[in-house]
C-alpha atoms as a PDB file:
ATOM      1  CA  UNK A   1      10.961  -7.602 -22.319  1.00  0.00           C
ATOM      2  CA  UNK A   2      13.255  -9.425 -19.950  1.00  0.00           C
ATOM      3  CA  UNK A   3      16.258  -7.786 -21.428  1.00  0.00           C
ATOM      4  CA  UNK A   4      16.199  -4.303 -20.824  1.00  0.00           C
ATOM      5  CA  UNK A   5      18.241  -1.929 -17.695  1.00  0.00           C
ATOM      6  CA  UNK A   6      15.213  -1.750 -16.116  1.00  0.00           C
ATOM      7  CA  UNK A   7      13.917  -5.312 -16.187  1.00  0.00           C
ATOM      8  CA  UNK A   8      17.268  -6.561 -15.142  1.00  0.00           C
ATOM      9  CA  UNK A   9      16.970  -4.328 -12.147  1.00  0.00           C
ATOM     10  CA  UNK A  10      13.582  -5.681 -11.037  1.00  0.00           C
ATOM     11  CA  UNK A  11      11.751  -2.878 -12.110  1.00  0.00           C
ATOM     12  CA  UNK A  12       9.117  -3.960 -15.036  1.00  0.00           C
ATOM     13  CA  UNK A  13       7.025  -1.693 -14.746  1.00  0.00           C
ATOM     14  CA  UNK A  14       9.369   0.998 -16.476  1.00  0.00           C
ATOM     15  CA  UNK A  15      10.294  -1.067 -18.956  1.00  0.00           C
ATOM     16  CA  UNK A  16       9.614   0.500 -22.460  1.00  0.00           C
ATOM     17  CA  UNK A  17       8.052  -2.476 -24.115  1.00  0.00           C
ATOM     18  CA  UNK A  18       5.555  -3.241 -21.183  1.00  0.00           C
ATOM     19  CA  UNK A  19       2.700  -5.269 -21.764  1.00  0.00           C
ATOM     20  CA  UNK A  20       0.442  -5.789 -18.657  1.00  0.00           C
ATOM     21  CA  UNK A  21      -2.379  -8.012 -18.579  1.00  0.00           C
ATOM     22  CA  UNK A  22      -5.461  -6.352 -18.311  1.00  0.00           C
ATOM     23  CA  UNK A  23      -4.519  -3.163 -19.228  1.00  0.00           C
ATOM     24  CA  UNK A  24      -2.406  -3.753 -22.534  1.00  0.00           C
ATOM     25  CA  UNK A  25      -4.008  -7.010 -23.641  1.00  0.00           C
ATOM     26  CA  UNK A  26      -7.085  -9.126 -21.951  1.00  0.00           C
ATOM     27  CA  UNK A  27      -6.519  -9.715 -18.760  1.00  0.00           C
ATOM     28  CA  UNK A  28      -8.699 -11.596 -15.508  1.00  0.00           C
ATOM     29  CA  UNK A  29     -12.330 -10.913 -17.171  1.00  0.00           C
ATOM     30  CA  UNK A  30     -11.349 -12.488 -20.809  1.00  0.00           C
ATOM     31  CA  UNK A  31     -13.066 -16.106 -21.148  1.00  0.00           C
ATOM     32  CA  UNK A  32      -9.692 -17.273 -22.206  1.00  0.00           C
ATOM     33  CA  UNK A  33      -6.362 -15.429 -20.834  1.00  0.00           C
ATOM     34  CA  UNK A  34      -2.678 -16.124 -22.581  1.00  0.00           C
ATOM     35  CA  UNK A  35      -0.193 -15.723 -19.588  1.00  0.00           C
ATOM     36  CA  UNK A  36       3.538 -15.750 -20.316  1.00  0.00           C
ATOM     37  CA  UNK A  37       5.013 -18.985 -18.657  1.00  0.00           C
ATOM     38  CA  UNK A  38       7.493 -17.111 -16.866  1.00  0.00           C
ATOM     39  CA  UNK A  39       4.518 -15.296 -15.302  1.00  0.00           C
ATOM     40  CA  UNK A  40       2.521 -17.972 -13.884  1.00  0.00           C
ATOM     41  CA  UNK A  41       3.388 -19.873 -10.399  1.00  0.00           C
ATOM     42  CA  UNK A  42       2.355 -22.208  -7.806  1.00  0.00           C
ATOM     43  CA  UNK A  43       0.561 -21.155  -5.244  1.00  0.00           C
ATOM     44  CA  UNK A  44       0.720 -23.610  -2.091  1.00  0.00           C
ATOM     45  CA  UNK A  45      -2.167 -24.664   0.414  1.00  0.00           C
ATOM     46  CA  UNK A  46      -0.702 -22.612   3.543  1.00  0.00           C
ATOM     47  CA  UNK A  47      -3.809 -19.815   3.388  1.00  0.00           C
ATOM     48  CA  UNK A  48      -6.955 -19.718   2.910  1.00  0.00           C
ATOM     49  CA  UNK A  49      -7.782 -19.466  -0.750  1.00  0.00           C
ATOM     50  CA  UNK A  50      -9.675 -16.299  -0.733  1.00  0.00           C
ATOM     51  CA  UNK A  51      -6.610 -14.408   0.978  1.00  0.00           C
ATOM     52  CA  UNK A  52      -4.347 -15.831  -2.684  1.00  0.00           C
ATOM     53  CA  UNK A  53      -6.816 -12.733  -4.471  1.00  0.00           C
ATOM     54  CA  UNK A  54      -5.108 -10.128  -2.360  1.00  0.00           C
ATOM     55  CA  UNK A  55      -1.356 -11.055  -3.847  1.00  0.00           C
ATOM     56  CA  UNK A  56      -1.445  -8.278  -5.817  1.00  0.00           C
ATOM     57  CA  UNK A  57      -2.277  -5.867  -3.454  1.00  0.00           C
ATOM     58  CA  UNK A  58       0.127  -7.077  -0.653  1.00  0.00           C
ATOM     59  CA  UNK A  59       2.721  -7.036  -3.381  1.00  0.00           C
ATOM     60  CA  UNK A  60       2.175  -3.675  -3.812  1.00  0.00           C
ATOM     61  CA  UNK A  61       2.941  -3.079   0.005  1.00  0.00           C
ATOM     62  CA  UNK A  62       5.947  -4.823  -0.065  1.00  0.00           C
ATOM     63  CA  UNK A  63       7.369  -3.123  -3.097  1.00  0.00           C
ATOM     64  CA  UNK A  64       6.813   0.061  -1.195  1.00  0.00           C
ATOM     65  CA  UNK A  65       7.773  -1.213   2.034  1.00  0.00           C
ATOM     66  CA  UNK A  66      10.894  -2.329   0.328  1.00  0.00           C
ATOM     67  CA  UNK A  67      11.929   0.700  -0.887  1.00  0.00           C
ATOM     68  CA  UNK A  68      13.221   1.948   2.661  1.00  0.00           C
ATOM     69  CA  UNK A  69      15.701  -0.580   2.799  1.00  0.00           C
ATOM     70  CA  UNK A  70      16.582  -1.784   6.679  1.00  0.00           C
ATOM     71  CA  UNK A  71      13.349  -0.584   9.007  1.00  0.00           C
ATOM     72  CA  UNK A  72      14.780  -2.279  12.484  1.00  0.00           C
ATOM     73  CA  UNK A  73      13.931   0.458  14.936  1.00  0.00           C
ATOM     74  CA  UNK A  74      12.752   3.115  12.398  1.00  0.00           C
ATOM     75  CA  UNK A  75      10.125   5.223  13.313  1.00  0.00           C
ATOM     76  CA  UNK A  76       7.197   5.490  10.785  1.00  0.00           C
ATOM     77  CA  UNK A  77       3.988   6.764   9.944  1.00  0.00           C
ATOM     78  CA  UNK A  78       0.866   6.109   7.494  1.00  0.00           C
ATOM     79  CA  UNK A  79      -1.128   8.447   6.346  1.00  0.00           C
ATOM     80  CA  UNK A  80      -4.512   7.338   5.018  1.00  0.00           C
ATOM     81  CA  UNK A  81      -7.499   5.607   6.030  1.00  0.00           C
ATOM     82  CA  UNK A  82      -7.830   2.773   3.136  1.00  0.00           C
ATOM     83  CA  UNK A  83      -7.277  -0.768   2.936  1.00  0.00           C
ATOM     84  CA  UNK A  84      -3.635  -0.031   1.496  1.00  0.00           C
ATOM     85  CA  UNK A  85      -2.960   2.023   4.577  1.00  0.00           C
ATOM     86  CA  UNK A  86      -3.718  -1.048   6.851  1.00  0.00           C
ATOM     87  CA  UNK A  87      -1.897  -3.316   4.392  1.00  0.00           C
ATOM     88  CA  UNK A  88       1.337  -1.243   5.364  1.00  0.00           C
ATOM     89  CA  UNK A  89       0.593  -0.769   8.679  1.00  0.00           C
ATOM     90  CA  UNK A  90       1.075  -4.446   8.827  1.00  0.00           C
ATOM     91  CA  UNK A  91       4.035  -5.073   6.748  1.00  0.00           C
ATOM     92  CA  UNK A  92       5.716  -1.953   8.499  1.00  0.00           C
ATOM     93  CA  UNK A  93       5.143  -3.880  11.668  1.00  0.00           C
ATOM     94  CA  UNK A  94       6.592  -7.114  10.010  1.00  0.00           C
ATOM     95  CA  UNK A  95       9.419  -5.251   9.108  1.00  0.00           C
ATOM     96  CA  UNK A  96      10.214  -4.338  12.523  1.00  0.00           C
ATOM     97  CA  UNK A  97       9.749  -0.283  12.439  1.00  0.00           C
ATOM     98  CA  UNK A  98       8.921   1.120  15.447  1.00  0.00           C
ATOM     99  CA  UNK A  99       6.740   2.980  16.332  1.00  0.00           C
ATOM    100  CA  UNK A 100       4.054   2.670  13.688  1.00  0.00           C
ATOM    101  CA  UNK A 101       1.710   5.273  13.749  1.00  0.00           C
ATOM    102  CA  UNK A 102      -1.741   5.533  11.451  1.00  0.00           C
ATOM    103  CA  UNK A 103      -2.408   8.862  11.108  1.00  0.00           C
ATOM    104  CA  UNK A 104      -6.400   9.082   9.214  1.00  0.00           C
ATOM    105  CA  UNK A 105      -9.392  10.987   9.014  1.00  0.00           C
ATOM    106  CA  UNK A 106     -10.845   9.326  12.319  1.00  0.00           C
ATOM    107  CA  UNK A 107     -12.929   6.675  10.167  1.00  0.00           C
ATOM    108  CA  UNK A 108     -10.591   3.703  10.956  1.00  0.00           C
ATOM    109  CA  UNK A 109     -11.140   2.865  15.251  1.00  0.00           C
ATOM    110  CA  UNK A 110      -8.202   3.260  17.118  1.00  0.00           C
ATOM    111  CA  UNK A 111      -8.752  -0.914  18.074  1.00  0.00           C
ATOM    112  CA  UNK A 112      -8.950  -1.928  14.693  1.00  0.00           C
ATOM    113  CA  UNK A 113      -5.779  -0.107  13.730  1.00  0.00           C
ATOM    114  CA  UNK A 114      -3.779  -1.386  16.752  1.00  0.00           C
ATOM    115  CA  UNK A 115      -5.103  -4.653  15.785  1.00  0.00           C
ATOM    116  CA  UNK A 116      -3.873  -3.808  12.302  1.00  0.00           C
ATOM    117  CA  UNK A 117       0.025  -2.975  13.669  1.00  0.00           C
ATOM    118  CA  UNK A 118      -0.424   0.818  14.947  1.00  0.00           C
ATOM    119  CA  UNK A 119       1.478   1.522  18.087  1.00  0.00           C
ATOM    120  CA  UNK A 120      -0.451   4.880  17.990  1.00  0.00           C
ATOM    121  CA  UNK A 121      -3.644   6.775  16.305  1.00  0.00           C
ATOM    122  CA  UNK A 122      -3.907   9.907  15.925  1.00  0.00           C
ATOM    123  CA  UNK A 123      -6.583  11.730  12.881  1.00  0.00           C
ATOM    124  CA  UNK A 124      -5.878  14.600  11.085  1.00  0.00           C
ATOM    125  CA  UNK A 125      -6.936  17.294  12.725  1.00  0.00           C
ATOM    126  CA  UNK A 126      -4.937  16.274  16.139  1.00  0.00           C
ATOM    127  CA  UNK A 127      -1.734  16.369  14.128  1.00  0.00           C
ATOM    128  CA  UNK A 128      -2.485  19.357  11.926  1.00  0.00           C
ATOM    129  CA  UNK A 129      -3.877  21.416  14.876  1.00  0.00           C
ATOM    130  CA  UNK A 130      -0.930  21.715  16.713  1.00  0.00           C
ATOM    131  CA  UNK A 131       0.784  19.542  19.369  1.00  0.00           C
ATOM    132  CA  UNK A 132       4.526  18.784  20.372  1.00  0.00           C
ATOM    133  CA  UNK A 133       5.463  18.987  16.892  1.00  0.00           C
ATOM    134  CA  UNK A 134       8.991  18.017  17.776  1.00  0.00           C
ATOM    135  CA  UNK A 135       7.118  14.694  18.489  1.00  0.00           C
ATOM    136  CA  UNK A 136       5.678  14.191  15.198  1.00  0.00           C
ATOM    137  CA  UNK A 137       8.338  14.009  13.086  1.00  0.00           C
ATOM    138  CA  UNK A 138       8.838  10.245  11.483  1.00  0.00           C
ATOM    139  CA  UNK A 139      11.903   8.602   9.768  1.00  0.00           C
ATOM    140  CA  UNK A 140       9.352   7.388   7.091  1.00  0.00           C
ATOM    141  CA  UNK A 141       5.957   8.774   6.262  1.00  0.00           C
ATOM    142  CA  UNK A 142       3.841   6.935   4.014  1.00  0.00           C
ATOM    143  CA  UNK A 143       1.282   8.707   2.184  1.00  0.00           C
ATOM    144  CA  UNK A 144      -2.096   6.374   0.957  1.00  0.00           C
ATOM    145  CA  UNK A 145      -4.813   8.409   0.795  1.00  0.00           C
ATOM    146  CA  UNK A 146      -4.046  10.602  -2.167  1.00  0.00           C
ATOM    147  CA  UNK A 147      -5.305  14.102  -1.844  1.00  0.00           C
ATOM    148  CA  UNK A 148      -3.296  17.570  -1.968  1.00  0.00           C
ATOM    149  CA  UNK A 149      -3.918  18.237   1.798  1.00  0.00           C
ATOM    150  CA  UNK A 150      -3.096  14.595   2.919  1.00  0.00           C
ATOM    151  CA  UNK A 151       0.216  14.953   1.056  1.00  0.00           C
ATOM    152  CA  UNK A 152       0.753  18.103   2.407  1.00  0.00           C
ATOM    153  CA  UNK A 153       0.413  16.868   5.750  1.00  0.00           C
ATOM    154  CA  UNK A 154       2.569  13.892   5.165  1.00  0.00           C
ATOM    155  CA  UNK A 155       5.629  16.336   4.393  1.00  0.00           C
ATOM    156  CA  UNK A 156       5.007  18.315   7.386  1.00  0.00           C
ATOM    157  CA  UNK A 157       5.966  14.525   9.288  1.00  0.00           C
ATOM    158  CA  UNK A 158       8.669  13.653   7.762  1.00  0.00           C
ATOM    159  CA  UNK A 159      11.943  14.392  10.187  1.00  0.00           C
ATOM    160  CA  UNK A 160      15.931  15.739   9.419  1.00  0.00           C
ATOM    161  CA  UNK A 161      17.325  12.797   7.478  1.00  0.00           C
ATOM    162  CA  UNK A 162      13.729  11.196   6.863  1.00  0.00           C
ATOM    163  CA  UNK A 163      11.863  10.278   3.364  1.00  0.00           C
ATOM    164  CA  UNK A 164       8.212  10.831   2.310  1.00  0.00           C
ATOM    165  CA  UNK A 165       7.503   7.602   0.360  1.00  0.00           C
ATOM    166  CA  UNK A 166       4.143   8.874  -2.478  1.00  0.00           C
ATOM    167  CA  UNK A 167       1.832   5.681  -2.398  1.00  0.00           C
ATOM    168  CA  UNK A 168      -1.549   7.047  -2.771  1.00  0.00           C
ATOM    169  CA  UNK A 169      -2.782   8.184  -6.465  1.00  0.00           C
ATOM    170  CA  UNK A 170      -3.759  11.751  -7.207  1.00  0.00           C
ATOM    171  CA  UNK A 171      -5.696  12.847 -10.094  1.00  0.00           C
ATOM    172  CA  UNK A 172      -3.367  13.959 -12.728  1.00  0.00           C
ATOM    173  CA  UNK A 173      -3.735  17.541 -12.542  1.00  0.00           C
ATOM    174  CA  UNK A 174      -3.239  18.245  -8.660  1.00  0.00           C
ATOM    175  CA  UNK A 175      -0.133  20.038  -7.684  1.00  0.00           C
ATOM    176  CA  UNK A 176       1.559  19.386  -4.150  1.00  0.00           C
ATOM    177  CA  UNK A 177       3.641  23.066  -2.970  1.00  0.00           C
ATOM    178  CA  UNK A 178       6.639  22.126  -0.691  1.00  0.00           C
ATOM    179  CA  UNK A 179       9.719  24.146   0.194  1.00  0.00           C
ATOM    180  CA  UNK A 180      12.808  22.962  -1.142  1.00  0.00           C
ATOM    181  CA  UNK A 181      15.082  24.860   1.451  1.00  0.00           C
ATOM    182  CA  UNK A 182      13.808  22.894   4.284  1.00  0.00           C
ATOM    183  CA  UNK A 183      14.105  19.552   2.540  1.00  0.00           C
ATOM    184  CA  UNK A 184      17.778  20.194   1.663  1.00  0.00           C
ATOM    185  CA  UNK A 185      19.346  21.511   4.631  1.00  0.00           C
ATOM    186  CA  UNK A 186      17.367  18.667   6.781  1.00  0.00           C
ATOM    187  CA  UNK A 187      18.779  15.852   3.745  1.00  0.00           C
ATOM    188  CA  UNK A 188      15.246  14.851   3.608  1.00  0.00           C
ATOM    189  CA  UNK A 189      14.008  12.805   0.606  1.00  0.00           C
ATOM    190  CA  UNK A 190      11.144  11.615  -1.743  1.00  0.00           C
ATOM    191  CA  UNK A 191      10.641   8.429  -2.961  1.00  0.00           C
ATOM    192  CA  UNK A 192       7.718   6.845  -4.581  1.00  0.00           C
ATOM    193  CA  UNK A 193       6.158   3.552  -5.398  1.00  0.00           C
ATOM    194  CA  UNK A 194       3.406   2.446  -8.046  1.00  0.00           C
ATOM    195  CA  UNK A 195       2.600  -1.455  -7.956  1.00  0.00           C
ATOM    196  CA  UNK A 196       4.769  -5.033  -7.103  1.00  0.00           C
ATOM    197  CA  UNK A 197       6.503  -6.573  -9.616  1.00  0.00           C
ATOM    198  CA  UNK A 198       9.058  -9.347 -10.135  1.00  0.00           C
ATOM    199  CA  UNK A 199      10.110 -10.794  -7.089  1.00  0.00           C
ATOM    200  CA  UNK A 200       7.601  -8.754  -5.018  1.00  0.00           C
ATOM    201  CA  UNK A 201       4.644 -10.867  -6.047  1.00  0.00           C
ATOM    202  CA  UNK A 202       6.606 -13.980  -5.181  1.00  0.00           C
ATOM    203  CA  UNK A 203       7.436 -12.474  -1.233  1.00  0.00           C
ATOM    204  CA  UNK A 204       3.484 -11.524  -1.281  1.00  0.00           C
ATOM    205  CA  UNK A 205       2.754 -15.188  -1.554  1.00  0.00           C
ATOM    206  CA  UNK A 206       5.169 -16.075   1.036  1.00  0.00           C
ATOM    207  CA  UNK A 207       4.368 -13.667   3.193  1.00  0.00           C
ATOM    208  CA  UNK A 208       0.029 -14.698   2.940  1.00  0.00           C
ATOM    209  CA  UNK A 209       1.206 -17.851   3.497  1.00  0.00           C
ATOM    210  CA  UNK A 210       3.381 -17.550   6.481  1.00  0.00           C
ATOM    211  CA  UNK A 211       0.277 -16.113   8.501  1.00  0.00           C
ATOM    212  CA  UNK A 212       1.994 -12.630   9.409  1.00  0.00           C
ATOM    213  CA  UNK A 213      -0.405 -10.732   7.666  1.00  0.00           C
ATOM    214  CA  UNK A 214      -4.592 -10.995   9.219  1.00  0.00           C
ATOM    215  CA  UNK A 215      -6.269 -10.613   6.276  1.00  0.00           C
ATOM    216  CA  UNK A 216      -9.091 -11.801   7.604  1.00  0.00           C
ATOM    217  CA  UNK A 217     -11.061  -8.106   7.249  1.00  0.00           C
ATOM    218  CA  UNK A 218     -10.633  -8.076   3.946  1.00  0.00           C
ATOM    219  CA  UNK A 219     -11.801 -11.495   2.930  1.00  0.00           C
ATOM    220  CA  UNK A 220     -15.370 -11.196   5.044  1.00  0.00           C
ATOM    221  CA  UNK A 221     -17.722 -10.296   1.835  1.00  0.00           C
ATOM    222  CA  UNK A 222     -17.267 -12.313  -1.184  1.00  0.00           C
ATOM    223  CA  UNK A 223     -19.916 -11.596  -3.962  1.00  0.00           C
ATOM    224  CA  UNK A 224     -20.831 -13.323  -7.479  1.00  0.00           C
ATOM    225  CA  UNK A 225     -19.684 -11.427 -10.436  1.00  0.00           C
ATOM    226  CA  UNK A 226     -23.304  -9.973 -11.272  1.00  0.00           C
ATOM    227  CA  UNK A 227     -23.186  -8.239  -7.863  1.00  0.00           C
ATOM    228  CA  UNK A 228     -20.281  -6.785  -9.022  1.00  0.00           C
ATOM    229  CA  UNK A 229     -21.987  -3.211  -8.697  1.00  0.00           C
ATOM    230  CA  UNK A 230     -23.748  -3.657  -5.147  1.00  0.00           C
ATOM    231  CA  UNK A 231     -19.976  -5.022  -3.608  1.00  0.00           C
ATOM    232  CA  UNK A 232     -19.166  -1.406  -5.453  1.00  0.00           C
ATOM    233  CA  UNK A 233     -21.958   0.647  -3.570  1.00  0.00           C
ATOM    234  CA  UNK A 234     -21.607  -1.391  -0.436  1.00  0.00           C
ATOM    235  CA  UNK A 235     -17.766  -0.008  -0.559  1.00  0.00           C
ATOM    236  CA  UNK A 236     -18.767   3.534  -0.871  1.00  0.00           C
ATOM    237  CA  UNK A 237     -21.098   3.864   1.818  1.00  0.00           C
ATOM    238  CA  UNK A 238     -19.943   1.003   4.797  1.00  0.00           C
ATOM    239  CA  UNK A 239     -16.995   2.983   5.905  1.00  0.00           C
ATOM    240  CA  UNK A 240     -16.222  -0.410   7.550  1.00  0.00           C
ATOM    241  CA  UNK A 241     -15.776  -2.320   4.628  1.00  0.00           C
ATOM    242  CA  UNK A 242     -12.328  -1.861   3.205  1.00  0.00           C
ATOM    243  CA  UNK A 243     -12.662  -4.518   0.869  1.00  0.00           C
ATOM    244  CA  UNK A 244     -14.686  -7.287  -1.319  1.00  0.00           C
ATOM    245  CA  UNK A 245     -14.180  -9.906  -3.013  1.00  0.00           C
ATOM    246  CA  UNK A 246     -15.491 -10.693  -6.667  1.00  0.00           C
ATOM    247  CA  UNK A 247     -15.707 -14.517  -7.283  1.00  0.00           C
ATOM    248  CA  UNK A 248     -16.067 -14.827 -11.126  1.00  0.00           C
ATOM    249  CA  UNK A 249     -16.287 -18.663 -11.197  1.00  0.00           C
ATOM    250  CA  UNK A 250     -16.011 -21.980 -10.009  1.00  0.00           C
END
């Protein structure tokens, strides 16, 4: 609405009267689309075009990102193995936390994530096996993934005075456990974030066209609109491929 607390505090997406293309009314796959004025900008010529149909995305990562406040010299880690989990490893790394470590199932290569921002790799089972725990404790830990047992290991990572920032999407009736106790008496924290909004679409742009994000990887396979459902089964089974494009027209 424009008008409301939460509008006036960047923060749409809890507004009461929210209308969202797409979802509320026709949205990207309508013949015709009626965009608010307010909601439509410029893009410039600093990118390649195909990287302009990840703003949302990006904008998601930099709403989350965001969040934390000041990362200079913050130590952080990212727990998932999907595209959004490189996204952040990149904008964590643009945001000057350090180290950045990608903690996954062992599907993403250790070069790739490096490549990607990582300082370190580690998968799963290294970190939930055992270790120098004292070691593997993060001011931020951001979970992607979205399943019980990688949230559970996210909260096992996050150090005294440290937040677990909830990125990745559970189904609706899975239940994290966590001890309160621990989380008090270290003034740990939880904070989530669902989607970019407001100003954060406008610093996505900025950001795609300042060249600090490659997102080369996940502009590589760009597919017609009636191959909308091989780009789908080419996602689930090229562990790979984090990401394609759907060009739906000239």
């Amino acid at each position: 609405c424009g008008r409301c607390r939460s509008c006036l505090e960047n923060r749409p997406l809890s507004c009461p009267d929210i209308e969202q293309l797409g979802i509320h009314r026709d949205g990207g796959f309508a013949e015709f689309v009626a965009v608010p004025a307010q909601k439509v900008f410029l893009l410039g010529t600093g990118a390649d075009p195909l990287e302009y149909a990840l703003v949302e995305p990006v904008s998601n990562v930099v709403r989350s990102v965001r969040r934390c406040g000041s990362l200079l010299g913050r130590s952080a880690a990212v727990v998932g193995d999907e595209f959004m989990s490189l996204l952040h490893l990149q904008m964590l790394h643009a945001a000057g936390a350090w180290p950045v470590v990608l903690i996954s199932e062992g599907t993403v290569p250790p070069g790739l994530a490096k490549s990607m921002g990582a300082d370190q790799v580690f998968s799963f089972s290294e970190v939930s096996d055992g270790g120098n725990r004292e070691n593997e404790v993060f001011d931020f830990v951001f979970e992607t993934r979205g399943t019980v047992e990688s949230y559970g290991l996210a909260h096992s990572l996050v150090g005294p005075g440290g937040r677990l920032m909830a990125f990745g999407l559970t189904s609706p009736e899975e239940q994290v456990p966590y001890k309160p106790l621990p989380f008090i008496l270290k003034e740990q924290g939880i904070d989530s974030s669902v989607a970019g909004s407001g100003t954060d679409l406008y610093d996505a742009v900025a950001l795609i066209e300042s060249g600090k994000l490659d997102l080369r990887l996940f502009t590589r396979v760009v597919l017609d609109l009636g191959e909308t459902e091989k780009g789908l089964n080419m996602l689930e089974k090229e562990k790979d491929l984090f990401k394609v494009i759907i060009k739906v027209g000239q």
